[in-house]
PDB file of N, CA and C in Angstrom:
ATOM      1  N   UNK A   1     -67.005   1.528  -7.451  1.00  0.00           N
ATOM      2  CA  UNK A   1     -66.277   2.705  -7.083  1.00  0.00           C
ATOM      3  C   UNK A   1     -65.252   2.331  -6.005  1.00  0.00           C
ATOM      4  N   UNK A   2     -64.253   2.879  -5.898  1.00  0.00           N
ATOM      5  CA  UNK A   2     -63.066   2.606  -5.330  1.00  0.00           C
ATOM      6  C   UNK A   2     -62.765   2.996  -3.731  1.00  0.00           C
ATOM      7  N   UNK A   3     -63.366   2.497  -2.906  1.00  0.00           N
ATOM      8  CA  UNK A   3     -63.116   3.318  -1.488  1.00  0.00           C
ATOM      9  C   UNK A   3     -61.515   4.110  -1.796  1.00  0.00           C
ATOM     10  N   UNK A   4     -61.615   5.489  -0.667  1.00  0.00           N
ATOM     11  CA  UNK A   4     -60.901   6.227  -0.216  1.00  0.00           C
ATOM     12  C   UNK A   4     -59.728   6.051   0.134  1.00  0.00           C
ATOM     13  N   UNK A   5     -59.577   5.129   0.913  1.00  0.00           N
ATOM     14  CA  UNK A   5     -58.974   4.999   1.533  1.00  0.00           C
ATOM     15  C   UNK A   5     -57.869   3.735   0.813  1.00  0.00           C
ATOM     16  N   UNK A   6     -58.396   2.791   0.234  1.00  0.00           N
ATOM     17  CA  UNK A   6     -57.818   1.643  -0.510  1.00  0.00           C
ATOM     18  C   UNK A   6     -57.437   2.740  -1.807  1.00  0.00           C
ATOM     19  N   UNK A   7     -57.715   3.963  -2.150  1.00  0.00           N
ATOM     20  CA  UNK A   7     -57.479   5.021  -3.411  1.00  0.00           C
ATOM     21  C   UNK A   7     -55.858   5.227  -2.725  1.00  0.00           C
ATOM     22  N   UNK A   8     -56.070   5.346  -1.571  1.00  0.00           N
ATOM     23  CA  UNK A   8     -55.045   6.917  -0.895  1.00  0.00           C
ATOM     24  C   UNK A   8     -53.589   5.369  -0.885  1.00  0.00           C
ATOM     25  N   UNK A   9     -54.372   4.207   0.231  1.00  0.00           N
ATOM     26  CA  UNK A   9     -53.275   3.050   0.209  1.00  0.00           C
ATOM     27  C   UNK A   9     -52.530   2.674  -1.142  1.00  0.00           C
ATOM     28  N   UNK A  10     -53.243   2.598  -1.890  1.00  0.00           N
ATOM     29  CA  UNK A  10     -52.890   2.193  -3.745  1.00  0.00           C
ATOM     30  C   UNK A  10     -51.525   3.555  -3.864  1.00  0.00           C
ATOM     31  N   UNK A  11     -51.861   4.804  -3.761  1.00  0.00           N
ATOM     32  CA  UNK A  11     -50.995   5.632  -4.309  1.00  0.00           C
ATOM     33  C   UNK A  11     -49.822   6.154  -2.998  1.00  0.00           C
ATOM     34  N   UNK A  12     -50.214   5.676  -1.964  1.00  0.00           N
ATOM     35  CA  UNK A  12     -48.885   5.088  -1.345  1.00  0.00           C
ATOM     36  C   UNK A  12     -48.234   4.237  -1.369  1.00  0.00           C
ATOM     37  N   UNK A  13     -49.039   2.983  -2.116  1.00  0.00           N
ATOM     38  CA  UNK A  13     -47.518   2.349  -2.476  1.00  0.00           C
ATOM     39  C   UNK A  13     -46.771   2.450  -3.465  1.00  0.00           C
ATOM     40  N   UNK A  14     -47.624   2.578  -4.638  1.00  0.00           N
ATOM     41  CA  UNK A  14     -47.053   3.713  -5.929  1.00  0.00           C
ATOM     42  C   UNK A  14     -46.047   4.518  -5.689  1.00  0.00           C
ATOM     43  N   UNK A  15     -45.765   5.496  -4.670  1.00  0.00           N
ATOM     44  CA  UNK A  15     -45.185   6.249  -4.695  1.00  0.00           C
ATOM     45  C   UNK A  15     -43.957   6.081  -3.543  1.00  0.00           C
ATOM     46  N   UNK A  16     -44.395   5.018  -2.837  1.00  0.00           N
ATOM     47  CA  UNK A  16     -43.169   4.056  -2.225  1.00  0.00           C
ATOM     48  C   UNK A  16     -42.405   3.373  -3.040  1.00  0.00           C
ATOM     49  N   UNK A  17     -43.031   2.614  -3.919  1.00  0.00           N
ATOM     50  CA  UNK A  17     -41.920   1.556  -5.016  1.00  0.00           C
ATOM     51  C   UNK A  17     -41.673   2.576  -5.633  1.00  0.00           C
ATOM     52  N   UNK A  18     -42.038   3.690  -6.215  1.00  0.00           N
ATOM     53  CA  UNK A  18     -41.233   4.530  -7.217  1.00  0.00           C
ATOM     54  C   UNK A  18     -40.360   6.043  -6.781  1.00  0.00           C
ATOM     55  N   UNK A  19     -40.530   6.059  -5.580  1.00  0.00           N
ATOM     56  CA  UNK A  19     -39.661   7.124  -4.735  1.00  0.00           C
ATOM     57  C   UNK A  19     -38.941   6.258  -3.862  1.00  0.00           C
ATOM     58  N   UNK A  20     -39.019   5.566  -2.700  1.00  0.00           N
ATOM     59  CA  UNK A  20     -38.164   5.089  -1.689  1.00  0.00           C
ATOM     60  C   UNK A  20     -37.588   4.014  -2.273  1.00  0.00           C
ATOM     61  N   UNK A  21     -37.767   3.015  -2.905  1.00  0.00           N
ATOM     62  CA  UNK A  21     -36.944   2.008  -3.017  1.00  0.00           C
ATOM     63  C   UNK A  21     -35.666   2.170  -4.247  1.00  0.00           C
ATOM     64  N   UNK A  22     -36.368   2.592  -5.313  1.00  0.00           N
ATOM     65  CA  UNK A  22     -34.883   3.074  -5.688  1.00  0.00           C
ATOM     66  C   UNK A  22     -33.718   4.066  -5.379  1.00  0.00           C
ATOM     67  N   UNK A  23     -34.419   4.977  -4.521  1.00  0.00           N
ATOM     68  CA  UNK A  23     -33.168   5.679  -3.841  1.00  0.00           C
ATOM     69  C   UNK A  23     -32.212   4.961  -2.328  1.00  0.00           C
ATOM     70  N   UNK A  24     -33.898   4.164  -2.120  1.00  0.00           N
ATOM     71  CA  UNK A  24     -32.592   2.963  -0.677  1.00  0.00           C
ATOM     72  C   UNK A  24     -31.788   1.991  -2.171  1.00  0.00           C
ATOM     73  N   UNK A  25     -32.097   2.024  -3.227  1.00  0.00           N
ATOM     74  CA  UNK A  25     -31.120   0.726  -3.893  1.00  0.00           C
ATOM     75  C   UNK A  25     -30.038   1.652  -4.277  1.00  0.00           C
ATOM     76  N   UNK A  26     -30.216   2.711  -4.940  1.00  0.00           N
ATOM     77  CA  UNK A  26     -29.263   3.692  -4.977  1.00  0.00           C
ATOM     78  C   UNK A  26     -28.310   3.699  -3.708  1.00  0.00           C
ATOM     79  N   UNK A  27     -28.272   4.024  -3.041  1.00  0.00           N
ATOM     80  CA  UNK A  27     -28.152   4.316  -1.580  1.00  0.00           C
ATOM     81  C   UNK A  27     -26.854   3.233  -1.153  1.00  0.00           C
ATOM     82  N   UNK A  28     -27.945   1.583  -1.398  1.00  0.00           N
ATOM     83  CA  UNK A  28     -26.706   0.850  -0.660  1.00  0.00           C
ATOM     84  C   UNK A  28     -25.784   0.240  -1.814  1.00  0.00           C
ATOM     85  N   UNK A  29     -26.277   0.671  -3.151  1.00  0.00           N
ATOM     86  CA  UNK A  29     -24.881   0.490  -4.462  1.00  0.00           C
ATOM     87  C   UNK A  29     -23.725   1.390  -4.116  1.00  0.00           C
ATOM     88  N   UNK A  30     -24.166   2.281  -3.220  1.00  0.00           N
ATOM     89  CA  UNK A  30     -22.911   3.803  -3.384  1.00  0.00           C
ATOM     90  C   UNK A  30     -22.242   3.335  -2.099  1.00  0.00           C
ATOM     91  N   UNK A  31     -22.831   2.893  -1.192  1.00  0.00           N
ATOM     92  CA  UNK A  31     -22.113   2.153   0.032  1.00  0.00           C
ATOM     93  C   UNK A  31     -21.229   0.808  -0.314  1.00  0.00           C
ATOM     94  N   UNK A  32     -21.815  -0.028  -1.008  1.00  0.00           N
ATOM     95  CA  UNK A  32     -21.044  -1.212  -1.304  1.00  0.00           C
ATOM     96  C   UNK A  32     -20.196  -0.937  -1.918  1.00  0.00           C
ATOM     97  N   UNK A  33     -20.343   0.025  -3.115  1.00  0.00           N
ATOM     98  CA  UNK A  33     -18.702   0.536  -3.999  1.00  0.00           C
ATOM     99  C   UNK A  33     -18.053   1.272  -3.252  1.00  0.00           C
ATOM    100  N   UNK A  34     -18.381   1.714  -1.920  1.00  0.00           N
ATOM    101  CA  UNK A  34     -17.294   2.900  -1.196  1.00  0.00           C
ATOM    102  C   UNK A  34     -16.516   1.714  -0.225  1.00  0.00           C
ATOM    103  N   UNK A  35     -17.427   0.733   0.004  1.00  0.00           N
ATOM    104  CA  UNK A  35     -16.570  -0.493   1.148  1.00  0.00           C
ATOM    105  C   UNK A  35     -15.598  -0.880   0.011  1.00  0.00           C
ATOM    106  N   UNK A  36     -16.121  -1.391  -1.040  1.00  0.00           N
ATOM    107  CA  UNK A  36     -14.813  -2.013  -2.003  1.00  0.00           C
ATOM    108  C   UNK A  36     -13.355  -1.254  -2.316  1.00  0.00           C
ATOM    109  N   UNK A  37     -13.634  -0.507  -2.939  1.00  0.00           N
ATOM    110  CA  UNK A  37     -12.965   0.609  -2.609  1.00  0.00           C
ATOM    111  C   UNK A  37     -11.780   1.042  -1.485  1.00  0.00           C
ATOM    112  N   UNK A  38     -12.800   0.936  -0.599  1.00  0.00           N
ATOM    113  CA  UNK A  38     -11.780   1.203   0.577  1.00  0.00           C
ATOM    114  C   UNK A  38     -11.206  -0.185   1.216  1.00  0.00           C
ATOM    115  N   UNK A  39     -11.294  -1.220   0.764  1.00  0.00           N
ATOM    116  CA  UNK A  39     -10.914  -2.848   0.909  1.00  0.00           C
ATOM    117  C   UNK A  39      -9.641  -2.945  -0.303  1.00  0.00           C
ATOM    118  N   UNK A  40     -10.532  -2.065  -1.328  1.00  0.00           N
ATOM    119  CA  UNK A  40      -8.824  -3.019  -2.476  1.00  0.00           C
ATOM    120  C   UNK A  40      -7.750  -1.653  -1.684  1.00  0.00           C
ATOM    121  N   UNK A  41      -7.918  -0.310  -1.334  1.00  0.00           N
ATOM    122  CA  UNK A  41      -7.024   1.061  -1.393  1.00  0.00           C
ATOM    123  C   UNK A  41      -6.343  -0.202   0.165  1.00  0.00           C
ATOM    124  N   UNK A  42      -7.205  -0.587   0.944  1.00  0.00           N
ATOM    125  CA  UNK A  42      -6.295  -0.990   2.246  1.00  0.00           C
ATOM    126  C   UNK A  42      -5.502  -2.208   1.555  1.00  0.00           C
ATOM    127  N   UNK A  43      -5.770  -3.243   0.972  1.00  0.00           N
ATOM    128  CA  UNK A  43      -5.035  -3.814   0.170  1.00  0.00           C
ATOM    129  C   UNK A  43      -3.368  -3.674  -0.457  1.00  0.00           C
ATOM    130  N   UNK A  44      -4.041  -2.276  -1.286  1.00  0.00           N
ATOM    131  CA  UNK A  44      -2.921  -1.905  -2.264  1.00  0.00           C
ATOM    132  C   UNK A  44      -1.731  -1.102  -1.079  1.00  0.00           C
ATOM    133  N   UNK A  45      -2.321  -0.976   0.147  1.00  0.00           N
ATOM    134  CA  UNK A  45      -1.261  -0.049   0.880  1.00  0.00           C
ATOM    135  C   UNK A  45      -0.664  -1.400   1.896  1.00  0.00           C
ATOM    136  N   UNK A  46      -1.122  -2.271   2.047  1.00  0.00           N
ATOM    137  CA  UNK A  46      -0.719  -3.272   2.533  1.00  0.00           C
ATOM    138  C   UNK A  46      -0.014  -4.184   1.835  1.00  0.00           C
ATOM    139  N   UNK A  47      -0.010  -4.179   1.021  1.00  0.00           N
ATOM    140  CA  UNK A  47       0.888  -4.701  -0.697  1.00  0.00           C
ATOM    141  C   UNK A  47       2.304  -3.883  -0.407  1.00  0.00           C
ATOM    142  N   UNK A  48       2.013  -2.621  -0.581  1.00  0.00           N
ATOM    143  CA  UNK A  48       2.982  -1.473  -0.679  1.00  0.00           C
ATOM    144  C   UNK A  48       4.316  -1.596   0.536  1.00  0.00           C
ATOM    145  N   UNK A  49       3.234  -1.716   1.567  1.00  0.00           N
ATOM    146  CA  UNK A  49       3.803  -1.825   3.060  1.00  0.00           C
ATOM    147  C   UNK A  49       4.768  -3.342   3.050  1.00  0.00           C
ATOM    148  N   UNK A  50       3.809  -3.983   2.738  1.00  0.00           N
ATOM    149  CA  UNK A  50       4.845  -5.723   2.659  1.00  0.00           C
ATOM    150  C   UNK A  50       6.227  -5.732   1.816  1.00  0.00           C
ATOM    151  N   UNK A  51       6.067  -4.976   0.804  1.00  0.00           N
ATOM    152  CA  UNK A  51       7.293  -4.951  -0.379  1.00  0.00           C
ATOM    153  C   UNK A  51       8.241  -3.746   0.261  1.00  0.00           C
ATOM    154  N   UNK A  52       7.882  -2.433   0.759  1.00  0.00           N
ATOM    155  CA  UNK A  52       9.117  -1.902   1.644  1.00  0.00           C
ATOM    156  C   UNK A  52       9.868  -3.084   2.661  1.00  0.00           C
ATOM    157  N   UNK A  53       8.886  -3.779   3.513  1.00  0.00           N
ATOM    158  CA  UNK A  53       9.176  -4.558   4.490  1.00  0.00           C
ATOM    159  C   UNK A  53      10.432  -5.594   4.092  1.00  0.00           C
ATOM    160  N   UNK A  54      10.584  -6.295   3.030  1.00  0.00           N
ATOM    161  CA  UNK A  54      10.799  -6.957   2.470  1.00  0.00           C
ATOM    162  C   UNK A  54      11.827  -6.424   1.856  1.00  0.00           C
ATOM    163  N   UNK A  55      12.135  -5.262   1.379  1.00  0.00           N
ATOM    164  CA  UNK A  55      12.981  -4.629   1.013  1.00  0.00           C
ATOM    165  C   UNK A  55      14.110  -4.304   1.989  1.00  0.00           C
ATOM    166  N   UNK A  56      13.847  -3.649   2.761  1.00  0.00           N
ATOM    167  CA  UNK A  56      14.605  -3.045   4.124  1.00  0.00           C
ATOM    168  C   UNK A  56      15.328  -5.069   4.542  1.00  0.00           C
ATOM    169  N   UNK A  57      14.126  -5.902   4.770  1.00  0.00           N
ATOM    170  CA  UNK A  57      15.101  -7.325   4.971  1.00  0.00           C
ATOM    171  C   UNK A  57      15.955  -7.518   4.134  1.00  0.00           C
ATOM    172  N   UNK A  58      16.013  -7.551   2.975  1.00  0.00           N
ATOM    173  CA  UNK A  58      16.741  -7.837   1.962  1.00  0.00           C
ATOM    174  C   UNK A  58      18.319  -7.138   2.423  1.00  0.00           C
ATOM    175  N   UNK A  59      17.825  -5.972   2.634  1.00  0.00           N
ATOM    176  CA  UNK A  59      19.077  -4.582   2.349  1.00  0.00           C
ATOM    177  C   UNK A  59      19.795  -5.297   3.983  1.00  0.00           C
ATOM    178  N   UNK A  60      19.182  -5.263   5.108  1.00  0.00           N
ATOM    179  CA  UNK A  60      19.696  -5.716   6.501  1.00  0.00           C
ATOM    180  C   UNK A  60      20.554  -7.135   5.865  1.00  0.00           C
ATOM    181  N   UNK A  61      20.175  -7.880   4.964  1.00  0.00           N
ATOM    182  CA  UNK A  61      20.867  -9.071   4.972  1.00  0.00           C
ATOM    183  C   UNK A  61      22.320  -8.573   3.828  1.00  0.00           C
ATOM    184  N   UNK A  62      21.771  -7.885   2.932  1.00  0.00           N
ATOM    185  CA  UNK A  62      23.130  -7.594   2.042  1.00  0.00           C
ATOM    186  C   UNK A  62      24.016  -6.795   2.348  1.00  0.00           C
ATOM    187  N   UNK A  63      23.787  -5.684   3.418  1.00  0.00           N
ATOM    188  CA  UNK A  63      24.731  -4.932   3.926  1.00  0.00           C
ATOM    189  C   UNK A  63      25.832  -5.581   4.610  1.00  0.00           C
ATOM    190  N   UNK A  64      25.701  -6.786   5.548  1.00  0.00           N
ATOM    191  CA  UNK A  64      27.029  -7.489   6.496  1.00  0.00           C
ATOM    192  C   UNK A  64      27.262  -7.712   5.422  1.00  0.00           C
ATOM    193  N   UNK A  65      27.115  -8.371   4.389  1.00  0.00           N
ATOM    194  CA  UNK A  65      27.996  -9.142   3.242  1.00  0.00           C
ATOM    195  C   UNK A  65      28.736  -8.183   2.512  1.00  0.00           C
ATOM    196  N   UNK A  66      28.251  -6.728   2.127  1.00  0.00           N
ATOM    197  CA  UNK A  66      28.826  -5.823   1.099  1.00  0.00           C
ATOM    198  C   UNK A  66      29.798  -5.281   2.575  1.00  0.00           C
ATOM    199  N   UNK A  67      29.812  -5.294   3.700  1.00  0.00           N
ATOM    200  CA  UNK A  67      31.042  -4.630   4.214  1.00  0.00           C
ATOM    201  C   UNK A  67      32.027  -5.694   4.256  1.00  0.00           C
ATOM    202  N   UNK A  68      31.713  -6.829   4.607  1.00  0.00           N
ATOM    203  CA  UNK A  68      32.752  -7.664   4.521  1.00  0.00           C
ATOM    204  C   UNK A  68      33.507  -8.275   3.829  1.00  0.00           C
ATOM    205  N   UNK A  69      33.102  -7.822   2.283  1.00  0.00           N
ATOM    206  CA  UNK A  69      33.690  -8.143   1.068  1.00  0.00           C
ATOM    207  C   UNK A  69      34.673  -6.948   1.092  1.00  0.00           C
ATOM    208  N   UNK A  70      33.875  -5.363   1.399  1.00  0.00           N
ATOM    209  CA  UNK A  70      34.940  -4.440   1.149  1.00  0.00           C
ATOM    210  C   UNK A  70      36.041  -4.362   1.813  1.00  0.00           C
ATOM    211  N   UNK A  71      35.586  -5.007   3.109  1.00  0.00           N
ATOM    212  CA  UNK A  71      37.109  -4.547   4.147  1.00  0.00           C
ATOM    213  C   UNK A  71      37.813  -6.084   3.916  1.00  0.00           C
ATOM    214  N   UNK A  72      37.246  -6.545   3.044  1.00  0.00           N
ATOM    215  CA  UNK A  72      38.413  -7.919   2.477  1.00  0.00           C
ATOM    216  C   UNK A  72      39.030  -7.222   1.468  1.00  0.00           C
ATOM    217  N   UNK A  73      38.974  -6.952   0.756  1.00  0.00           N
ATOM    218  CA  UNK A  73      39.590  -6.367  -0.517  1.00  0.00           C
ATOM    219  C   UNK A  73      40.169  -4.792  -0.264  1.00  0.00           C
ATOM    220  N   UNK A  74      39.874  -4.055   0.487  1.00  0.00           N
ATOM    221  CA  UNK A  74      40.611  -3.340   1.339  1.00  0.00           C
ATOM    222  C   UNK A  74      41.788  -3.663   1.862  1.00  0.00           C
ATOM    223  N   UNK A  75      41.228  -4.730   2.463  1.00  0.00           N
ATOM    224  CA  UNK A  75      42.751  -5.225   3.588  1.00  0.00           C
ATOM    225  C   UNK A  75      43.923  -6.036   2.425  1.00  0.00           C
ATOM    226  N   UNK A  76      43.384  -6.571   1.249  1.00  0.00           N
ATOM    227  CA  UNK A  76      44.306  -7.148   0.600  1.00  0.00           C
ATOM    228  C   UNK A  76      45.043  -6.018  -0.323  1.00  0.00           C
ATOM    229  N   UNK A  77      43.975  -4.779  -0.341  1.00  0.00           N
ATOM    230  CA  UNK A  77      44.603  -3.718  -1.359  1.00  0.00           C
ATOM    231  C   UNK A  77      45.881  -2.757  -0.466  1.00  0.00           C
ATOM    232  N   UNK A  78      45.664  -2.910   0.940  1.00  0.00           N
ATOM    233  CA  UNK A  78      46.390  -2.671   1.850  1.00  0.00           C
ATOM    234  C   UNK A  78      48.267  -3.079   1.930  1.00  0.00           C
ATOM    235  N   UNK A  79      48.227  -4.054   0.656  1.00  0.00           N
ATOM    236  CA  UNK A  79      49.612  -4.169   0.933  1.00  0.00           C
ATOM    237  C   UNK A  79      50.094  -4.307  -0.449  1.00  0.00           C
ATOM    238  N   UNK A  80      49.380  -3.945  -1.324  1.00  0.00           N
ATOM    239  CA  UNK A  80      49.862  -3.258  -2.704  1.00  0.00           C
ATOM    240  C   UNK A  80      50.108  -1.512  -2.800  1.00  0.00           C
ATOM    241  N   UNK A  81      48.975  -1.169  -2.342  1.00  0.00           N
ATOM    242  CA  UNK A  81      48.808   0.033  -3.028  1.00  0.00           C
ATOM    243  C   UNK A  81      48.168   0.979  -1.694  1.00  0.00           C
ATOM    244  N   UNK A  82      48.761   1.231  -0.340  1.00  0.00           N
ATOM    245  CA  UNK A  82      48.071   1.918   0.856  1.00  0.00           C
ATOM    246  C   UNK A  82      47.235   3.054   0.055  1.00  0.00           C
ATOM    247  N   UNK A  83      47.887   3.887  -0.322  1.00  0.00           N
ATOM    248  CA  UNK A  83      46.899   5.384  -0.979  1.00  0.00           C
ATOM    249  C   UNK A  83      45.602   5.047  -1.684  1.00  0.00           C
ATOM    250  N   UNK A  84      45.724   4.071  -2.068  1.00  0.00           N
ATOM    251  CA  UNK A  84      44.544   3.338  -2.520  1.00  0.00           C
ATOM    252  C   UNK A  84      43.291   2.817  -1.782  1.00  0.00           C
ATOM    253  N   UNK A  85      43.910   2.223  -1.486  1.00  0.00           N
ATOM    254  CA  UNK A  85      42.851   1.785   0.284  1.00  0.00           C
ATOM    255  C   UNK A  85      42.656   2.645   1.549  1.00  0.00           C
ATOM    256  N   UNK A  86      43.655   3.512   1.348  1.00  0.00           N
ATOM    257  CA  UNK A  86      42.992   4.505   1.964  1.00  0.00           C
ATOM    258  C   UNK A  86      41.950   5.738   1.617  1.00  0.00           C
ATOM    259  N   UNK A  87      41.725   5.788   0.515  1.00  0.00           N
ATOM    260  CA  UNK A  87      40.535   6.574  -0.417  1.00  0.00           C
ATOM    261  C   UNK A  87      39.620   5.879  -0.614  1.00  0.00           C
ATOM    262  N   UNK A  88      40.080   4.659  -0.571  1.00  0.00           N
ATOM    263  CA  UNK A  88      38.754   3.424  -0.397  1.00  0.00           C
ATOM    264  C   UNK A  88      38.111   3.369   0.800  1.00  0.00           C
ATOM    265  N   UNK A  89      38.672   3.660   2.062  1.00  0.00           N
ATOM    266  CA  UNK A  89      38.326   3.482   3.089  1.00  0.00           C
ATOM    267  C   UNK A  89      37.721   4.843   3.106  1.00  0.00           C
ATOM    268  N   UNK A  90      38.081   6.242   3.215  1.00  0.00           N
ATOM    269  CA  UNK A  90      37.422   7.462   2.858  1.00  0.00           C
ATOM    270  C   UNK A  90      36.076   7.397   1.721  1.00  0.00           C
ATOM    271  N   UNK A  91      35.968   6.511   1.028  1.00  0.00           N
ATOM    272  CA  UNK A  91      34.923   6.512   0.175  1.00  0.00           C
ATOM    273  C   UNK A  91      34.594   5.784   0.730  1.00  0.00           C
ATOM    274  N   UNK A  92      34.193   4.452   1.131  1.00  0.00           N
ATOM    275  CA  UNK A  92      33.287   3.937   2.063  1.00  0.00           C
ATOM    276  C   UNK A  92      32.384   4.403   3.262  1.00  0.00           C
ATOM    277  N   UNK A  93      33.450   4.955   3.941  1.00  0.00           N
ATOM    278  CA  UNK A  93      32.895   6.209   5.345  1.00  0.00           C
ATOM    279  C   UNK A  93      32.237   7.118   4.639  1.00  0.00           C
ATOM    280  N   UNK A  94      32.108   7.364   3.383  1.00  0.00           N
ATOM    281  CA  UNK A  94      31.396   8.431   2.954  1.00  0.00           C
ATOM    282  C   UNK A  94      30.092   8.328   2.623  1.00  0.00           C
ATOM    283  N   UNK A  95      29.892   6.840   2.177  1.00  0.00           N
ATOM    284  CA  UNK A  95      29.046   6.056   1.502  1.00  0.00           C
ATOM    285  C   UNK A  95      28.353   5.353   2.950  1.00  0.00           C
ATOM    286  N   UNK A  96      28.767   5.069   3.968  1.00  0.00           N
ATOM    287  CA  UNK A  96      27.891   4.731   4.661  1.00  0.00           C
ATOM    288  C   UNK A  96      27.546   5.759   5.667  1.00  0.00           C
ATOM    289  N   UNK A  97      28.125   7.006   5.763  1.00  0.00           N
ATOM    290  CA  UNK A  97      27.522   8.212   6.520  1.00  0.00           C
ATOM    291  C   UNK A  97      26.587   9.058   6.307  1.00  0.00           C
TER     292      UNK A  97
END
């Protein structure tokens, strides 16, 4: 016959391996997919963030070059055709205001 007490220990652990441990395994699967998760989302916004960054350099480096091409070709359109370069120059100021 089965002491009492080794009865009562037996169906506490029974009911430990089949109540507590799969809800702590439950538990830290829903934590580990919420860290991942929130590792690739910081990722993908740090991705995001690098390629504006990178963008804006790009644009800082092509802008001296696109004015200084225009006010070259401005200044040469300047002694063909003034009305010309001067709507050019009005469309430029327009375009960079």
């Amino acid at each position: 016959m089965v002491c009492l007490s080794e009865q009562f220990l037996t169906n506490l652990f029974n009911d430990i391996s089949a109540t507590f441990i799969p809800i702590a395994l439950v538990a830290h699967v829903v934590s580990d997919t919420r860290t991942i998760r929130e590792r690739e989302l910081r990722a993908v916004q740090l991705e995001e963030q690098l390629a504006k960054t990178r963008l804006q350099v790009l644009k800082s480096q092509l802008q001296p070059h696109f004015l200084f091409n225009t006010m070259h070709f401005i200044s040469s359109l300047m002694l063909t055709d003034v009305g010309a370069a001067d709507r050019m120059m009005t469309r430029m100021g327009d375009l960079l205001g």
